[in-house]
Protein backbone atom coordinates (compact mmCIF):
# COMPACT_ATOMS: atom_id res chain seq x y z
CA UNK A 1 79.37 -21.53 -18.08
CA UNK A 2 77.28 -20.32 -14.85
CA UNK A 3 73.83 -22.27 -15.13
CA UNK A 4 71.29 -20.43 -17.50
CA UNK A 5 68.60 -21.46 -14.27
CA UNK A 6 70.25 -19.63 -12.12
CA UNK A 7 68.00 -17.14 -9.89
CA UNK A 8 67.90 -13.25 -10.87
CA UNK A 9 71.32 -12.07 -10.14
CA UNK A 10 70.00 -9.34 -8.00
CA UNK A 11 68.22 -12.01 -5.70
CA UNK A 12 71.17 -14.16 -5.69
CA UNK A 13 73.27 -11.09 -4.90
CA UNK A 14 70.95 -10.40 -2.21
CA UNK A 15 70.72 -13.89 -0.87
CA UNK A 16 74.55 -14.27 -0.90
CA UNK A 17 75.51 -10.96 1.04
CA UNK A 18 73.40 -12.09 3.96
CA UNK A 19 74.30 -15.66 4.26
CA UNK A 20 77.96 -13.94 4.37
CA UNK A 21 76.96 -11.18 6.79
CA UNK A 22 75.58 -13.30 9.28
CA UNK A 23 76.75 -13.63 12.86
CA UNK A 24 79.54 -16.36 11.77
CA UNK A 25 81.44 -16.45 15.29
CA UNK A 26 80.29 -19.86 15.62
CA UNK A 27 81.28 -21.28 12.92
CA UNK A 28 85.08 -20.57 13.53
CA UNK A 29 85.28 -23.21 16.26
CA UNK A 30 85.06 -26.19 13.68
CA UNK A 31 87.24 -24.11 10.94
CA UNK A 32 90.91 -24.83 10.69
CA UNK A 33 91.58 -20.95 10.75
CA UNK A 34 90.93 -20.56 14.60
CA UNK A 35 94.31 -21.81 14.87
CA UNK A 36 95.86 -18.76 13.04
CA UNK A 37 93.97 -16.20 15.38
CA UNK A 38 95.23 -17.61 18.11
CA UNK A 39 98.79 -15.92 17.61
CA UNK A 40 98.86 -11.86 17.69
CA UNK A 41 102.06 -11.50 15.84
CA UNK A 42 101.59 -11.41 11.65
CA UNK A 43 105.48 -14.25 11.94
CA UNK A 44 103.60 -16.87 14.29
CA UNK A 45 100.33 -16.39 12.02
CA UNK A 46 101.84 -16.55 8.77
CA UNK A 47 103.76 -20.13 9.60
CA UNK A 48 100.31 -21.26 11.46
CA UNK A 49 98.40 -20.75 8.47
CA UNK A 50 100.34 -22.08 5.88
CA UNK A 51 101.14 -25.29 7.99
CA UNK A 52 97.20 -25.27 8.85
CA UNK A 53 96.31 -24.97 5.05
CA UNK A 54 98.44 -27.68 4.01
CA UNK A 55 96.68 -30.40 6.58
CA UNK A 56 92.87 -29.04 5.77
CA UNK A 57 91.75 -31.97 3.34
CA UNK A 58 89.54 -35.27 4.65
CA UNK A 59 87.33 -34.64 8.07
CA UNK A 60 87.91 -31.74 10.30
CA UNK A 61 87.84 -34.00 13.59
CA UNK A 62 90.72 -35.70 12.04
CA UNK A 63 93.63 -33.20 10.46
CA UNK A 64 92.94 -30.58 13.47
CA UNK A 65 94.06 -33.28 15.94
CA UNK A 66 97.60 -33.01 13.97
CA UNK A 67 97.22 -29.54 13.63
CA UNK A 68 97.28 -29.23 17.59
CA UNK A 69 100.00 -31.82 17.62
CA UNK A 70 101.96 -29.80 15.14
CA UNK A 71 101.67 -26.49 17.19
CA UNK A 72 102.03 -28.28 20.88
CA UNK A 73 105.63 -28.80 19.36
CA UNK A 74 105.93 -25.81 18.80
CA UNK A 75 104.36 -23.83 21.54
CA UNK A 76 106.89 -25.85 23.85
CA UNK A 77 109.62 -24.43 21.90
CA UNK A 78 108.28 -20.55 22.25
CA UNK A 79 105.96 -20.17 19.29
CA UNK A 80 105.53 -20.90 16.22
CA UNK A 81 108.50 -18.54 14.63
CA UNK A 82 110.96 -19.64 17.33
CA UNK A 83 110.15 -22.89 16.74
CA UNK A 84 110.91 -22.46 12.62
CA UNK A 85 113.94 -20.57 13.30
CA UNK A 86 115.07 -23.77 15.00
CA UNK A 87 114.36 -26.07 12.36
CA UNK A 88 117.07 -27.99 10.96
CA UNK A 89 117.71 -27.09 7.35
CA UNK A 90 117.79 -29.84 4.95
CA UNK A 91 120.38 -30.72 2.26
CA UNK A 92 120.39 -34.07 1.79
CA UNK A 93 118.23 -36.98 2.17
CA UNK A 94 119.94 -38.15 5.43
CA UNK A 95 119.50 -34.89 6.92
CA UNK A 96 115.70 -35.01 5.75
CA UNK A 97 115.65 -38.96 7.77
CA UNK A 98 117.40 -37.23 10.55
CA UNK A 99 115.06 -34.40 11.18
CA UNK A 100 111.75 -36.44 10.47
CA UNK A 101 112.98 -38.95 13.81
CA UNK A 102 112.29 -35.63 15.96
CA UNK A 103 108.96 -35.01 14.41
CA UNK A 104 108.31 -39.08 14.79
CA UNK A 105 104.41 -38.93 15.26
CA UNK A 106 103.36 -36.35 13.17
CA UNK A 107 101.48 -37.86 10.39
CA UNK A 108 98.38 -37.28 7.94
CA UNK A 109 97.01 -39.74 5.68
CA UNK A 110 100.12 -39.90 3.14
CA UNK A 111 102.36 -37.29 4.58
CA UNK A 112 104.86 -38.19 7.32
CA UNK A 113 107.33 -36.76 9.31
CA UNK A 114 109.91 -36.31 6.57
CA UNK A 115 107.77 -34.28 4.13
CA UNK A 116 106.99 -32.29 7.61
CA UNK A 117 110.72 -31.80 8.30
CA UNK A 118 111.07 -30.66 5.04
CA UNK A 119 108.35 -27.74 5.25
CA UNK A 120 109.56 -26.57 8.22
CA UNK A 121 112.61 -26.50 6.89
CA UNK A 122 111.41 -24.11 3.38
CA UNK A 123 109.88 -21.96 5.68
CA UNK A 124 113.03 -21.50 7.70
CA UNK A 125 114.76 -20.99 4.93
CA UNK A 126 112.26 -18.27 3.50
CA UNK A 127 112.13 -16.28 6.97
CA UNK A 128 116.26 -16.13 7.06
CA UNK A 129 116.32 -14.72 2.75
CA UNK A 130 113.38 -12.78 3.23
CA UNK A 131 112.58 -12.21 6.88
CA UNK A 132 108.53 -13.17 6.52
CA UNK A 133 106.62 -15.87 4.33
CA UNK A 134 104.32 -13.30 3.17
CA UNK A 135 107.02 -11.94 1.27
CA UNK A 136 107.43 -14.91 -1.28
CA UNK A 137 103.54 -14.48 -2.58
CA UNK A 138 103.66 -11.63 -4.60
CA UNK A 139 100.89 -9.72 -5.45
CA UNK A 140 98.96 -10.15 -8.47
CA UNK A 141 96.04 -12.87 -10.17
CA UNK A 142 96.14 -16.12 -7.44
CA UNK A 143 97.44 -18.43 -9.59
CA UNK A 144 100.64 -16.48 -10.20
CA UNK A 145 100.48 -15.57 -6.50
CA UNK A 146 100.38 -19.55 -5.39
CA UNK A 147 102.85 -20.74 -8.28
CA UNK A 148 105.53 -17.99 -7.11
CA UNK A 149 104.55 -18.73 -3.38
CA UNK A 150 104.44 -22.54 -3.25
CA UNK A 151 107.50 -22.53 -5.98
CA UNK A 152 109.83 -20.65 -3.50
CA UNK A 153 109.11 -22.92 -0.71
CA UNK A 154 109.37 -25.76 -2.82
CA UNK A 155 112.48 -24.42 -4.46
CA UNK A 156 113.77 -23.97 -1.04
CA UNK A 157 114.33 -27.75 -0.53
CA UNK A 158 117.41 -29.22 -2.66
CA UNK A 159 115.48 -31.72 -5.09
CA UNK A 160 118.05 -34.68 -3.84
CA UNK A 161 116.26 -34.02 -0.29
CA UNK A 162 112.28 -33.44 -1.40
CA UNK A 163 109.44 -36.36 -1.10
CA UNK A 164 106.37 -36.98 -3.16
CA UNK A 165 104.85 -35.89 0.14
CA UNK A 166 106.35 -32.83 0.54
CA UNK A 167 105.54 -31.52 -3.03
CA UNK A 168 101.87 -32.61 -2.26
CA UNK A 169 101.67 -30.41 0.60
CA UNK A 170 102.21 -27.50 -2.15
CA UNK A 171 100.40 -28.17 -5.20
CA UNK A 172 101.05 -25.41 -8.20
CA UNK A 173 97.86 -23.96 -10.28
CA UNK A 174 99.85 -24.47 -13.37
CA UNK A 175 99.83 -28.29 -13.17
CA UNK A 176 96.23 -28.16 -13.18
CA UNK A 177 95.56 -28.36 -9.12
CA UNK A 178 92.20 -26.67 -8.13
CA UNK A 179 94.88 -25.26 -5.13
CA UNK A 180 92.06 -25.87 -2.63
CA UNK A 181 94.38 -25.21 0.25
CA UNK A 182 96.02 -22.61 -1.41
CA UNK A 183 93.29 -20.29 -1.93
CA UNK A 184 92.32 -20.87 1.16
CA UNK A 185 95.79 -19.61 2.75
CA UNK A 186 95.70 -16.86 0.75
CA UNK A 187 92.06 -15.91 1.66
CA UNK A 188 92.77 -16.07 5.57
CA UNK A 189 96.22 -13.88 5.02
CA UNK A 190 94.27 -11.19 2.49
CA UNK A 191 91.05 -10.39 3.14
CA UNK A 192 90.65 -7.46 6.02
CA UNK A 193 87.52 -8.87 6.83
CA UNK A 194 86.34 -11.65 9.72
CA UNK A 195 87.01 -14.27 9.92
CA UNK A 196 90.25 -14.01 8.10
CA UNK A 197 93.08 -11.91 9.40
CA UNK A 198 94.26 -9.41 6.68
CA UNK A 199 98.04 -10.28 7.72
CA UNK A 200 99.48 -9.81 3.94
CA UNK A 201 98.14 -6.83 3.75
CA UNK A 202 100.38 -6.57 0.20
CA UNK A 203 97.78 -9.24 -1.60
CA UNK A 204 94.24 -7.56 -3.24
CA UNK A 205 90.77 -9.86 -1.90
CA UNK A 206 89.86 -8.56 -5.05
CA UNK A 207 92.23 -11.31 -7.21
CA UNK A 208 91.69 -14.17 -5.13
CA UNK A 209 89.92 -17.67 -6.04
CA UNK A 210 87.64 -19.07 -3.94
CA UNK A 211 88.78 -22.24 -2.78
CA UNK A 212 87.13 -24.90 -4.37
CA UNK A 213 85.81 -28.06 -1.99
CA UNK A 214 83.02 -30.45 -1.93
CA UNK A 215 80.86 -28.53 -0.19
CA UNK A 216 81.76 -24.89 -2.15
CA UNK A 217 81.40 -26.65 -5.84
CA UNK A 218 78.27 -28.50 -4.57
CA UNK A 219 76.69 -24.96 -3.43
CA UNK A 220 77.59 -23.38 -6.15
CA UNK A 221 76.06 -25.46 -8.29
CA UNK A 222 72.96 -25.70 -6.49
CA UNK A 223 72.53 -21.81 -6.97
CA UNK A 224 73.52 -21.73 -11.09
CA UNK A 225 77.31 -20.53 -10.11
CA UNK A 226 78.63 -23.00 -12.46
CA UNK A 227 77.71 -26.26 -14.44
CA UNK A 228 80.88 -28.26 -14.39
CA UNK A 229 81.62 -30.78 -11.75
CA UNK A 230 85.30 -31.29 -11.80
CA UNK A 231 87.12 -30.27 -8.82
CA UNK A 232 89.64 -28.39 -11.11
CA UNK A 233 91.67 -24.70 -11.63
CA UNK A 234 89.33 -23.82 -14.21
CA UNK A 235 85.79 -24.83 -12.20
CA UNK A 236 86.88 -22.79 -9.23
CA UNK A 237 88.18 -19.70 -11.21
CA UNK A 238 84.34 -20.03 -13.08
CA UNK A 239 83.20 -19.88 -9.67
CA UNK A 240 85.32 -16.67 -8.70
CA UNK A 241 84.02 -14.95 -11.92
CA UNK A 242 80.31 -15.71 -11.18
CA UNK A 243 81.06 -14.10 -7.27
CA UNK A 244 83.11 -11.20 -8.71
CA UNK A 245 80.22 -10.23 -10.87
CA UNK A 246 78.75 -10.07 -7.42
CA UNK A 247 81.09 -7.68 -5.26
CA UNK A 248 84.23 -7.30 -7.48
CA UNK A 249 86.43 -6.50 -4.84
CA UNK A 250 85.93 -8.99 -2.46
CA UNK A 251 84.17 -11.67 -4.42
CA UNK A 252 85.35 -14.88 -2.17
CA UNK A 253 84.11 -12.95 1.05
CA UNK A 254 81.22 -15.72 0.59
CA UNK A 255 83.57 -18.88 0.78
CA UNK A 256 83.23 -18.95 4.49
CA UNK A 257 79.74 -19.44 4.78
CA UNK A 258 79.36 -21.54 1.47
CA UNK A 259 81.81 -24.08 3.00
CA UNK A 260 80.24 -24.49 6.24
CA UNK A 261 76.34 -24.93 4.90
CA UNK A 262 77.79 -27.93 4.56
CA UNK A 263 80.79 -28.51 7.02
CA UNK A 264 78.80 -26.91 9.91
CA UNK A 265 75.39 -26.60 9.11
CA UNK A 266 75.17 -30.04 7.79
CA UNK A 267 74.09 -29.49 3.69
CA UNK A 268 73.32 -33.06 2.73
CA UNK A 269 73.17 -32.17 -1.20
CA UNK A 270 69.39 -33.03 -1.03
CA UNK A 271 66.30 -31.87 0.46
CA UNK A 272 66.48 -33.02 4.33
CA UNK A 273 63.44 -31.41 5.80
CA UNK A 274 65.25 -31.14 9.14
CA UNK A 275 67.81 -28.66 7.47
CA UNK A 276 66.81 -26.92 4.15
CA UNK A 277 63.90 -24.82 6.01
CA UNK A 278 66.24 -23.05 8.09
CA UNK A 279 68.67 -22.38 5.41
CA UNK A 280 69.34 -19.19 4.23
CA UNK A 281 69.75 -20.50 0.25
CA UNK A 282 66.78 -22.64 0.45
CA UNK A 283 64.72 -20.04 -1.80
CA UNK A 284 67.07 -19.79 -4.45
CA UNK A 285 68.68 -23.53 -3.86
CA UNK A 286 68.11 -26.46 -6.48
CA UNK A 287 68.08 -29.26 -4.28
CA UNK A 288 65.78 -27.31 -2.18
């Protein structure tokens, strides 16, 4: 339950809307979503962001350096759509070893090439049966919207062919997964607002979960959003309610800024006299 210390929920409302509505330009630079906006067209963007999402867990510094070595590849082959068009499609587990010897080099703490092969290869398969990726999330609550989503591309793959790996890079909400990625793809592709692009224009900000990190579940609890500590499905739809009480129809319009108090702004989860001054929380803000 959202912490019974929590400020006035007017204040807190108040507090929120202009940590959100602040000038947040900078911000983008050390945000794995400046990849998407680089691309104009809603095909290039859509495969951008869901193979951005999947890498964004551990330090920036490191998964953006695969990021760029992910869309060097395939920039050199025309864009990101050409490039997916062009994947191999994989049946079988020697096609899957056969692919991941082109990617050889692309690697993230325990995914490697193969489980890459085989996501460019789902989303190949999803642009040729339904012409866009967007297509695949259907609208409605997130958690049906990520299980349906991440299930196609998953499904996409023959199971003789998938990896441990692969299925990692698409965790479901119904085996318990706080979907941190997830949410976040769907955030960048839904809401109309900056920074994200508003691409599916099909999915409602208004059903969306915010997605759930150390730094959004340490803020939140700092300002009486929630009580529980687990980095879990249930803690980050709490979250969402507590928000959505807030502004109902775009209630994670404040995971942006939440996120990088601490990515960005460098939130230490204590009082650092250096920082918490010139914080726009600090009144309302426990460890303040």
């Amino acid at each position: 339950m959202p912490d019974p210390g929590a400020p006035d929920p007017g204040r807190l409302a108040e507090i929120l809307a202009g940590l959100a509505d602040q000038d947040l330009r900078g911000w983008l630079a050390n945000d794995p979503l400046q990849y998407v906006r680089r691309y104009p067209e809603e095909g290039d963007q859509e495969i951008v962001a869901v193979f951005a999402s999947v890498l964004a867990f551990g330090r920036v510094s490191l998964f953006s350096k695969v990021i760029r070595a992910g869309l060097s590849r395939m920039d050199a082959a025309g864009g990101p759509a050409r490039f997916i068009d062009g994947a191999p499609l994989i049946r079988t587990a020697a096609e899957r070893e056969e692919a991941a010897q082109a990617l050889d080099g692309l690697s993230y703490r325990w995914n490697r090439p193969a489980d890459f092969a085989l996501l460019f290869s789902a989303l190949r398969s999803v642009r040729a049966s339904h012409g866009r990726i967007g297509a695949v999330f259907p609208a409605g609550d997130a958690a049906t919207t990520l299980d349906r989503g991440f299930g196609a591309l998953r499904g996409a793959v023959p199971a003789a062919a998938q990896t441990p790996g692969f299925l990692r890079l698409l965790p479901l909400p119904s085996d318990g997964s706080a979907c941190k990625r997830g949410c976040m793809l769907l955030r960048w592709m839904a809401r109309r607002e900056f920074p994200d692009t508003g691409a599916w224009a099909h999915l409602d900000p208004a059903a969306l979960v915010l997605p759930l990190d150390v730094h959004t579940g340490r803020i939140s609890r700092f300002i009486g959003l929630t009580d529980r500590t687990d980095a879990s499905w249930r803690t980050a739809a709490q979250i969402t309610a507590a928000l959505r009480r807030i502004d109902p129809a775009d209630p994670v319009r404040f995971d942006f800024a939440m996120a990088h108090l601490g990515i960005s702004a460098g939130c230490r989860g204590r009082r650092d006299a250096a920082i918490c001054p010139g914080c726009p929380l600090d009144a309302i803000c426990r460890a303040a």
